[in-house]
PDB file of N, CA and C in Angstrom:
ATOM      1  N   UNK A   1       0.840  -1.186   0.000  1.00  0.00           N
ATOM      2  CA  UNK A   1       0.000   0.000   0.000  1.00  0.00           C
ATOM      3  C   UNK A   1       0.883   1.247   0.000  1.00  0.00           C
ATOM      4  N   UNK A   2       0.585   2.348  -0.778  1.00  0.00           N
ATOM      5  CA  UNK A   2       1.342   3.651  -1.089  1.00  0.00           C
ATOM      6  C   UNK A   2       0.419   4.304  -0.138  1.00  0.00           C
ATOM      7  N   UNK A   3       1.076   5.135   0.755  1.00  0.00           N
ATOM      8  CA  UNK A   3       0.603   6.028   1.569  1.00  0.00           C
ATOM      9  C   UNK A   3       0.445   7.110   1.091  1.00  0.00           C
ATOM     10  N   UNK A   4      -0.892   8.121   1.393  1.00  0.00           N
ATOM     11  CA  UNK A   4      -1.085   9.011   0.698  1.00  0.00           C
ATOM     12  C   UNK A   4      -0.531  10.457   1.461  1.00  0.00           C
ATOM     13  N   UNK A   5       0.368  10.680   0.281  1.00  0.00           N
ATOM     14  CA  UNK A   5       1.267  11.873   0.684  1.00  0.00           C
ATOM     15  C   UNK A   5       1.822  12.413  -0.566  1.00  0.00           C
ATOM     16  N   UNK A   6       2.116  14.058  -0.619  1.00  0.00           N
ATOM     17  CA  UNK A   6       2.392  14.335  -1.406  1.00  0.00           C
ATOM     18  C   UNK A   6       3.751  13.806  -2.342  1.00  0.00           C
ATOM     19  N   UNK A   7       4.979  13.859  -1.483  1.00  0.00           N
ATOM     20  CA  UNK A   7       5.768  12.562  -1.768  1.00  0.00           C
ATOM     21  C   UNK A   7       5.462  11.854  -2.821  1.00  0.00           C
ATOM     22  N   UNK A   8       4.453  10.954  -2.412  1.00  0.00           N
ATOM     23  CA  UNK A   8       4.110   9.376  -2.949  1.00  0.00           C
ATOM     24  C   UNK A   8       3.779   9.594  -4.417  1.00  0.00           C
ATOM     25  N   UNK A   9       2.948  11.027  -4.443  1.00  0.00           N
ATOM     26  CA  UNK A   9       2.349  11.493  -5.989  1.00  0.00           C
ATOM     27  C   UNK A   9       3.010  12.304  -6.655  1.00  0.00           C
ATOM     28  N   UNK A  10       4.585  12.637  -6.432  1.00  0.00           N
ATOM     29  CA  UNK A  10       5.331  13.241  -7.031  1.00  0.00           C
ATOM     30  C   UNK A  10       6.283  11.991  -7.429  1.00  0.00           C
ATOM     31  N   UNK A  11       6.576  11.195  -6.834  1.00  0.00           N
ATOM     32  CA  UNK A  11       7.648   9.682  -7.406  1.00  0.00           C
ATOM     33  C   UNK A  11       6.760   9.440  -8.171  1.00  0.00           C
ATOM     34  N   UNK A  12       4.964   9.446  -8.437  1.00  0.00           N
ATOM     35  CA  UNK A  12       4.615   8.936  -8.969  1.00  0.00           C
ATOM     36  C   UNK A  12       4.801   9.844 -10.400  1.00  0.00           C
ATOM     37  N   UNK A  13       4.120  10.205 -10.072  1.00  0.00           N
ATOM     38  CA  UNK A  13       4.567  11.586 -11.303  1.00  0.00           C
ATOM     39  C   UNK A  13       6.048  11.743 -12.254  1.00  0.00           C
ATOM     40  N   UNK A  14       7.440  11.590 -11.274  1.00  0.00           N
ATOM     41  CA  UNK A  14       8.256  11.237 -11.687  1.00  0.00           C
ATOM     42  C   UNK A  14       8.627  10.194 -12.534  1.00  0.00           C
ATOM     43  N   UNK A  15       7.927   9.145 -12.190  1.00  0.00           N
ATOM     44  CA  UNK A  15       8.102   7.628 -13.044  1.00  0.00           C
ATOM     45  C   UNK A  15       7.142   7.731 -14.337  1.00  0.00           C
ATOM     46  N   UNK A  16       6.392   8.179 -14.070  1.00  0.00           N
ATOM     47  CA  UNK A  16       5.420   8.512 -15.370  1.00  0.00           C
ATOM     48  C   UNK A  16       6.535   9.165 -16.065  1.00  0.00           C
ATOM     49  N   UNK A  17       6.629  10.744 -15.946  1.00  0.00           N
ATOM     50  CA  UNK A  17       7.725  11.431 -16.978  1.00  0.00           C
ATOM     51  C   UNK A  17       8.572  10.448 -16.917  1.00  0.00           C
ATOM     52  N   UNK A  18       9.372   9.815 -16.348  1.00  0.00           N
ATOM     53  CA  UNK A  18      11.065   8.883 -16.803  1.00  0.00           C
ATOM     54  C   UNK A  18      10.234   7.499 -17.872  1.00  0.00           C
ATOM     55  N   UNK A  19       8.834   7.584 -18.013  1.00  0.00           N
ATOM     56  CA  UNK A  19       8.637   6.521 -19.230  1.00  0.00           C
ATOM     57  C   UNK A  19       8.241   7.964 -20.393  1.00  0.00           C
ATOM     58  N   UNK A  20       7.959   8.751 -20.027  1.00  0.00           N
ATOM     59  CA  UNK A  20       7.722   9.405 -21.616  1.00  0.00           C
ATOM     60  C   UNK A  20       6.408  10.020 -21.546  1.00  0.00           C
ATOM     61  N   UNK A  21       5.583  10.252 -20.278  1.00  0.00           N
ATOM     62  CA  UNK A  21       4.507  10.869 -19.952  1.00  0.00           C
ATOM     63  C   UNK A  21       4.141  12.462 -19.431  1.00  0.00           C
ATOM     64  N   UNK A  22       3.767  12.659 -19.841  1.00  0.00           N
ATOM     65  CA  UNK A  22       3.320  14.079 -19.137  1.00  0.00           C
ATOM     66  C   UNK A  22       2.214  13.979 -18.501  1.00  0.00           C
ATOM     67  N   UNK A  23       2.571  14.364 -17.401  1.00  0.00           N
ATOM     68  CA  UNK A  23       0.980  14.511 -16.491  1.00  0.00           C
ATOM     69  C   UNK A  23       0.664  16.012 -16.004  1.00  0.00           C
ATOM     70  N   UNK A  24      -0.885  16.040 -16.555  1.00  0.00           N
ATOM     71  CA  UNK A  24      -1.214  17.310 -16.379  1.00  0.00           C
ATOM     72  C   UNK A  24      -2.299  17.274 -15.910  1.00  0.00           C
ATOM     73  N   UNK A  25      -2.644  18.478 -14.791  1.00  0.00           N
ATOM     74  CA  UNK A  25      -3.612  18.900 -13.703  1.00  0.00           C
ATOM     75  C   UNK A  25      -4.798  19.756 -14.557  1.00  0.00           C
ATOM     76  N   UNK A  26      -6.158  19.627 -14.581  1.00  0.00           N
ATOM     77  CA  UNK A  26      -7.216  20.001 -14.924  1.00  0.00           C
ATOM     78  C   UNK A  26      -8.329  20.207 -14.811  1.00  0.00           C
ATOM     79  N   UNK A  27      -9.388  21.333 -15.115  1.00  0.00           N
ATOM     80  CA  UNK A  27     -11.012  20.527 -14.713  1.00  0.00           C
ATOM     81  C   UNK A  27     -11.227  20.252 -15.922  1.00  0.00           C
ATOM     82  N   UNK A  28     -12.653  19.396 -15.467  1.00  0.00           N
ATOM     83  CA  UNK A  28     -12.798  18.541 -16.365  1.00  0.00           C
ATOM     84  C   UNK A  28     -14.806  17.688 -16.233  1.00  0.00           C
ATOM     85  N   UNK A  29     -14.622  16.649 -17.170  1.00  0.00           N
ATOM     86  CA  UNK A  29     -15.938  15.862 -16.103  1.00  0.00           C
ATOM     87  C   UNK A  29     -15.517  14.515 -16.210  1.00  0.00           C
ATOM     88  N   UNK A  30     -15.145  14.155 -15.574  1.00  0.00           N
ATOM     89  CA  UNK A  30     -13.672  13.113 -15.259  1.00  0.00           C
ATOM     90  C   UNK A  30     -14.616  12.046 -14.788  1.00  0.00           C
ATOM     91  N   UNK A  31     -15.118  10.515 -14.860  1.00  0.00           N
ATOM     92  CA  UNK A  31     -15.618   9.452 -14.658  1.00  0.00           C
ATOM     93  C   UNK A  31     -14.607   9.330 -13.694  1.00  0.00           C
ATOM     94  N   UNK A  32     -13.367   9.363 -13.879  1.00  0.00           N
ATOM     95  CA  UNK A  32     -12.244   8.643 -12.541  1.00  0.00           C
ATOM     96  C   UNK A  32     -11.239  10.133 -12.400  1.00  0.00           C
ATOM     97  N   UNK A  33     -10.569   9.835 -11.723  1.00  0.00           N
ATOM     98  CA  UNK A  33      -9.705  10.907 -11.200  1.00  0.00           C
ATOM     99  C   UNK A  33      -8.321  11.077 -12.667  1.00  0.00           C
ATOM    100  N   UNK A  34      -8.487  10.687 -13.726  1.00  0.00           N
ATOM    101  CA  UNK A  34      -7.618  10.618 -14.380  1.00  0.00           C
ATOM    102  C   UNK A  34      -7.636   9.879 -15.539  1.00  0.00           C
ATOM    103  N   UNK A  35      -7.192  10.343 -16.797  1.00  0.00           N
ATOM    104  CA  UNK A  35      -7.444   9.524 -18.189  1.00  0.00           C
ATOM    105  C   UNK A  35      -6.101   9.968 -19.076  1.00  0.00           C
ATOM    106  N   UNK A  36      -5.867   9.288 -19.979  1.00  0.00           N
ATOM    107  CA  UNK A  36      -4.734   9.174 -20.875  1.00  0.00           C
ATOM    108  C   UNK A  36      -5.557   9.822 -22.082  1.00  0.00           C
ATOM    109  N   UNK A  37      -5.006  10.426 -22.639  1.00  0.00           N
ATOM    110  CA  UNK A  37      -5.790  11.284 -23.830  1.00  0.00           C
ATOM    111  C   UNK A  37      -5.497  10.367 -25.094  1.00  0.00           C
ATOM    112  N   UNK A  38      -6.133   9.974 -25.905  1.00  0.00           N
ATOM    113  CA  UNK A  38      -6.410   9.111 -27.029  1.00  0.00           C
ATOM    114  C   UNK A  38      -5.229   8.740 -27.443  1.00  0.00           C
ATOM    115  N   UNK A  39      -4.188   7.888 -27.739  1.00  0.00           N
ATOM    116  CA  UNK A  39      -3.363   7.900 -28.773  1.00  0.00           C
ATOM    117  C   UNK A  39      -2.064   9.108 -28.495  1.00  0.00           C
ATOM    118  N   UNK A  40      -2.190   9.480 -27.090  1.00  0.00           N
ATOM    119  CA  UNK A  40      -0.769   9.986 -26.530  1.00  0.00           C
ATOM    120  C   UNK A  40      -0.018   9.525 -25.759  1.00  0.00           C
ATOM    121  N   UNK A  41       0.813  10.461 -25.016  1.00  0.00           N
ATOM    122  CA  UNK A  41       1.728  10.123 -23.669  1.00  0.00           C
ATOM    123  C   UNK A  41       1.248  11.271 -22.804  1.00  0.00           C
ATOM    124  N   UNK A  42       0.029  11.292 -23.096  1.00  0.00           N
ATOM    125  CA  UNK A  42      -0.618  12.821 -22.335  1.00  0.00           C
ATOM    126  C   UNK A  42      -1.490  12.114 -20.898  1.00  0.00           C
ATOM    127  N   UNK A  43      -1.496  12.322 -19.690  1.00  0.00           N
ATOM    128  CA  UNK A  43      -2.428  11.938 -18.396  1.00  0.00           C
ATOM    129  C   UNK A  43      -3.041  13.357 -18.049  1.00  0.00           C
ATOM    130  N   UNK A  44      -4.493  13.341 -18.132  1.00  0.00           N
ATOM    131  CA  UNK A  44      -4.849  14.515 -17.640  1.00  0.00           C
ATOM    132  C   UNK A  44      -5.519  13.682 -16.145  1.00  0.00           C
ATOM    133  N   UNK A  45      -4.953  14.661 -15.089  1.00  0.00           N
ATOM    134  CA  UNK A  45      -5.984  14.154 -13.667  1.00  0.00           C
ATOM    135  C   UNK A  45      -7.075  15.421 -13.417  1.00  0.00           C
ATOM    136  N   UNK A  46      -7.965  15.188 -12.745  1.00  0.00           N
ATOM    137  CA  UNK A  46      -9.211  15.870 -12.192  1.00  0.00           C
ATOM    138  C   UNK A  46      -8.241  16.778 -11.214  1.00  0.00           C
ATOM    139  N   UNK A  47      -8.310  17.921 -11.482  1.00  0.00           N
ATOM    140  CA  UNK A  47      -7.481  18.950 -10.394  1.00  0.00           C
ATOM    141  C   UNK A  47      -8.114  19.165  -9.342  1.00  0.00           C
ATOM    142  N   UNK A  48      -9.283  19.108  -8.875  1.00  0.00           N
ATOM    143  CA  UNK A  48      -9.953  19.267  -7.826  1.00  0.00           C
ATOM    144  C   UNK A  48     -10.073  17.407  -7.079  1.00  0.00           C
ATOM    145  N   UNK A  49      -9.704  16.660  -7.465  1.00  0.00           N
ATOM    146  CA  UNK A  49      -9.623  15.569  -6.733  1.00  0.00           C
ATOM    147  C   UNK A  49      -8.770  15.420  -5.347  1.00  0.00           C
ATOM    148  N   UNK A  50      -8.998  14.644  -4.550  1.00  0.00           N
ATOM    149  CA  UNK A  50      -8.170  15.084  -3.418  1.00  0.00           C
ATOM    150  C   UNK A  50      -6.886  14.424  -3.713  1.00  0.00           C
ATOM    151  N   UNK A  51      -5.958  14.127  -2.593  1.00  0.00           N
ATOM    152  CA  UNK A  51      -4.677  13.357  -2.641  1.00  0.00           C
ATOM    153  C   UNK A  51      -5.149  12.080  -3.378  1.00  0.00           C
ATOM    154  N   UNK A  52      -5.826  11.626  -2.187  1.00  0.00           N
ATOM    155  CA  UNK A  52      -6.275  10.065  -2.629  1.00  0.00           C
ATOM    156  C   UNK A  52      -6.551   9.534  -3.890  1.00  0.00           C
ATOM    157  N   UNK A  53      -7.476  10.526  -4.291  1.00  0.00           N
ATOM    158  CA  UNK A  53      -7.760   9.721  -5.518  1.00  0.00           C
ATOM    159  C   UNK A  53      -7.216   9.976  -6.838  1.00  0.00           C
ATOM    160  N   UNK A  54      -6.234  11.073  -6.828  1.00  0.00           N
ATOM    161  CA  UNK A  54      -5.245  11.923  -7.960  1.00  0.00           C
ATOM    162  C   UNK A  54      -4.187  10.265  -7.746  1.00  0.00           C
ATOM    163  N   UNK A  55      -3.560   9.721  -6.776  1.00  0.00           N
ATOM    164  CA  UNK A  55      -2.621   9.159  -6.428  1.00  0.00           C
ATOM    165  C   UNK A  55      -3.065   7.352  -6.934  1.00  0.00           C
ATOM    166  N   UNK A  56      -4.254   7.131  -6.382  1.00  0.00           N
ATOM    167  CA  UNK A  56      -5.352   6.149  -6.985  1.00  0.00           C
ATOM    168  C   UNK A  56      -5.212   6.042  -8.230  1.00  0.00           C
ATOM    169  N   UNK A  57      -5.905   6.850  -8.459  1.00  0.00           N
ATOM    170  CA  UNK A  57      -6.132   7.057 -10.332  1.00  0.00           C
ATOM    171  C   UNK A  57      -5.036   6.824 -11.493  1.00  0.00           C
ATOM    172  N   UNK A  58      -3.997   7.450 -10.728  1.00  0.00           N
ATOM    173  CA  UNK A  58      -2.521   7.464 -11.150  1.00  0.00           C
ATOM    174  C   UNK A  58      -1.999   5.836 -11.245  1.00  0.00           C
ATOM    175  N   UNK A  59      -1.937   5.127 -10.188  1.00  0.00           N
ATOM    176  CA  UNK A  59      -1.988   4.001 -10.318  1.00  0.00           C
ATOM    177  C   UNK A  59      -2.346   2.700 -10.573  1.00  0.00           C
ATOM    178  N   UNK A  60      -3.910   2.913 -10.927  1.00  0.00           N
ATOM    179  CA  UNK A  60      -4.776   2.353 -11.977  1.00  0.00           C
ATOM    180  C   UNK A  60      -4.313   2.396 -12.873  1.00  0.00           C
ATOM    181  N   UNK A  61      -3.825   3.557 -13.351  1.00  0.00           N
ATOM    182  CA  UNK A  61      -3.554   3.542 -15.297  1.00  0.00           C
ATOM    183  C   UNK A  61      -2.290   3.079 -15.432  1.00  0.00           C
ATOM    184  N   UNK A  62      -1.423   2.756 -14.306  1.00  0.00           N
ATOM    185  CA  UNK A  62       0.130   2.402 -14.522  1.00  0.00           C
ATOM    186  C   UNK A  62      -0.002   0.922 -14.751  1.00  0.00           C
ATOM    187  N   UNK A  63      -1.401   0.376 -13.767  1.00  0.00           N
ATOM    188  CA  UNK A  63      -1.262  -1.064 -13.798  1.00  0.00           C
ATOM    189  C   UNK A  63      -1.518  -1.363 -15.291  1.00  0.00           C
ATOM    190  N   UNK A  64      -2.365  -0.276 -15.939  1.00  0.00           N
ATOM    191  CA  UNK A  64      -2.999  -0.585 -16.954  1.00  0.00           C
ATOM    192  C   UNK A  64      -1.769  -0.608 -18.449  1.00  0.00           C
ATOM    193  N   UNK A  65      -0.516  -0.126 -18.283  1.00  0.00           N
ATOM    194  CA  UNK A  65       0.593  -0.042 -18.727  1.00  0.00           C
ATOM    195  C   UNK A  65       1.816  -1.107 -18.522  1.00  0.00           C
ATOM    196  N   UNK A  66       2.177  -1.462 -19.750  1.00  0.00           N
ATOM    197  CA  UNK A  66       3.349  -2.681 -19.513  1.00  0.00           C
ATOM    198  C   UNK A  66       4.995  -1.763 -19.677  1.00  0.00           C
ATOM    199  N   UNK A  67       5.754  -2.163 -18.912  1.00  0.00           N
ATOM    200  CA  UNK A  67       6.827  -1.352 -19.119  1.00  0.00           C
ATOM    201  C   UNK A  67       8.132  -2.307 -18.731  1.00  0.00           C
ATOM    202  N   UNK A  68       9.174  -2.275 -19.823  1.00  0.00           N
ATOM    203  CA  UNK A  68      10.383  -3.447 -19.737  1.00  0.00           C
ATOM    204  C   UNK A  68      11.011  -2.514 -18.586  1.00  0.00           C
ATOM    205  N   UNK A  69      11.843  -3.519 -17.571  1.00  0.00           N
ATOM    206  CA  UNK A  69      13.077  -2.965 -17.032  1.00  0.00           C
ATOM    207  C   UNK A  69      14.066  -2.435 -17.820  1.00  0.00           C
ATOM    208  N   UNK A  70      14.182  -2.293 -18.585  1.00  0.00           N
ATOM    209  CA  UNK A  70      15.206  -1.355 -19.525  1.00  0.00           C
ATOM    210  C   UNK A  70      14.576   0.107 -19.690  1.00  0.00           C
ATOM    211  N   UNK A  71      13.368   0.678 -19.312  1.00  0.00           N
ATOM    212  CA  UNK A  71      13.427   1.530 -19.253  1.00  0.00           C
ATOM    213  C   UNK A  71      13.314   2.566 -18.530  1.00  0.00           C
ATOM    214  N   UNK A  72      13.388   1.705 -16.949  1.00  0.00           N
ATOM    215  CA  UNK A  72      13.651   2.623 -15.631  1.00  0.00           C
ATOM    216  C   UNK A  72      14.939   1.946 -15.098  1.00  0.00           C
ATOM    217  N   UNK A  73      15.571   2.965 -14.182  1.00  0.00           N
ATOM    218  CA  UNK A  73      16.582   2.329 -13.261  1.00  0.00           C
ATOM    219  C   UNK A  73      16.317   1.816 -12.242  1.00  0.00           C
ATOM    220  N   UNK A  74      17.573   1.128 -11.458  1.00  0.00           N
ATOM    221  CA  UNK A  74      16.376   0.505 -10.418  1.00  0.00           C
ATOM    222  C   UNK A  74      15.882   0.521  -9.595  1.00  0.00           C
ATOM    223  N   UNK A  75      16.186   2.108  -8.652  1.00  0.00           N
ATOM    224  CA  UNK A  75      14.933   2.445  -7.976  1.00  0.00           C
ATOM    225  C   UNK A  75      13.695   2.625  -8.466  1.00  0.00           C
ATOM    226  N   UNK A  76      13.320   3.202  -9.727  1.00  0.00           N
ATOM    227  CA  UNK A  76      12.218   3.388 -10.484  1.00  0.00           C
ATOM    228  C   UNK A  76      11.706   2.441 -10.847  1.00  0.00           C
ATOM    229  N   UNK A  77      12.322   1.190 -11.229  1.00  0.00           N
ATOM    230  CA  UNK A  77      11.545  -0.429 -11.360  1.00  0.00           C
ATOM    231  C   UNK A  77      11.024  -0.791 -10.308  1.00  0.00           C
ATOM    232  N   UNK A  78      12.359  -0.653  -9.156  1.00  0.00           N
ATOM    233  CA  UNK A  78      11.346  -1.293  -8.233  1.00  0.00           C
ATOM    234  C   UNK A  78       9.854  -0.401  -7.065  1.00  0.00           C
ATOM    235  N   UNK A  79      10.300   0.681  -7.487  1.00  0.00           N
ATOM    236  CA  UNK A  79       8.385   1.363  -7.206  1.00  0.00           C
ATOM    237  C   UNK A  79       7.609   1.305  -7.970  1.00  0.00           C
ATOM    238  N   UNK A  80       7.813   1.371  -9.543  1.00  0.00           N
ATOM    239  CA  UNK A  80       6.902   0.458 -10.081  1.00  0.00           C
ATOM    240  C   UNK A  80       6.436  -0.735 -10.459  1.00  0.00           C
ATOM    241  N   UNK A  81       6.902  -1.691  -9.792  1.00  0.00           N
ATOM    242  CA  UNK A  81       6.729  -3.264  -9.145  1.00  0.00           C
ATOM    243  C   UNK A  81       6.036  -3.217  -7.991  1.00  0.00           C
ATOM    244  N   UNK A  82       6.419  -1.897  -6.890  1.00  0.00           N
ATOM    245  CA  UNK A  82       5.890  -2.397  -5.698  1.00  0.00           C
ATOM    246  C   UNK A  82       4.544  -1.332  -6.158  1.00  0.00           C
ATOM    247  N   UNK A  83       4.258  -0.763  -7.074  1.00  0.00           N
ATOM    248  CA  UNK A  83       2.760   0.023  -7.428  1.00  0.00           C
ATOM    249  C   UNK A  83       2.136  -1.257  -8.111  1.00  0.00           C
ATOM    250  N   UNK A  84       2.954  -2.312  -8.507  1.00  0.00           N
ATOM    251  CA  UNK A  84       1.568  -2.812  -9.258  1.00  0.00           C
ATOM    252  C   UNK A  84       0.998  -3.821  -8.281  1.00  0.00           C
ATOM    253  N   UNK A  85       1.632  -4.158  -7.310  1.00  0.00           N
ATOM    254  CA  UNK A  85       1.056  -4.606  -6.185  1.00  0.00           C
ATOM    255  C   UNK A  85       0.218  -4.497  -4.924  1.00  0.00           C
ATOM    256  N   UNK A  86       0.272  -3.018  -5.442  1.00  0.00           N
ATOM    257  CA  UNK A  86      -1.010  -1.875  -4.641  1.00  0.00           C
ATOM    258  C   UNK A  86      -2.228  -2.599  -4.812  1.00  0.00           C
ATOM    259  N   UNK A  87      -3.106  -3.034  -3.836  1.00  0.00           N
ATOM    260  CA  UNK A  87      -4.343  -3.018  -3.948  1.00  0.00           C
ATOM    261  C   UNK A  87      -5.191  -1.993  -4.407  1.00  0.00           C
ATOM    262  N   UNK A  88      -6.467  -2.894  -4.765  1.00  0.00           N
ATOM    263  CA  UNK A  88      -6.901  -1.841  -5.698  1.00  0.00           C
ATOM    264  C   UNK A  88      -7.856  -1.161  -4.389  1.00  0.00           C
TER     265      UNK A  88
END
C-alpha cells in the first residue's frame, strides 16, 4: 500500500515522466480521477480531486501499462513493481 502523501504522488509523477509521460492537472468531467488522452503520452488528472484519488487514479492507469526494465533504473523499477502490487 502507497501512503497518501504528497511525496508518494510526485515519485509517482516522476516515473510517469522517466517513461515518456506528461501529467497534467485540470477541470474537467472526469468518470475517474484521471485519463490518458487518445493515442498519446498525455495523463490529464481531475485537479480538484483530493490526494487520494489523484494518487489512486494514477496508479490504476500504470497497472494498466506494460513497461520493460530497460526503461527505468532501479529504484524506479522497483516502485513500479511495488505500485503494481497496490491493492486496488
Amino acid at each position: 500500500m502507497v501512503s497518501i502523501t504528497q511525496y508518494n504522488l510526485d515519485k509517482i509523477e516522476n516515473l510517469l515522466e522517466e517513461l515518456g509521460y506528461k501529467v497534467r492537472y485540470e477541470k474537467g468531467n472526469f468518470k475517474t480521477g484521471a485519463c490518458v488522452i487518445q493515442n498519446s503520452k498525455v495523463i490529464v488528472v481531475n485537479k480538484f480531486s483530493n490526494l487520494e484519488i489523484k494518487i489512486n487514479s494514477l496508479i490504476q492507469l500504470i497497472k494498466e501499462f506494460e513497461f520493460l526494465k530497460e526503461d527505468l533504473d532501479e529504484k524506479q523499477w522497483a516502485f513500479y513493481k511495488s505500485l503494481l502490487k497496490t491493492n486496488d
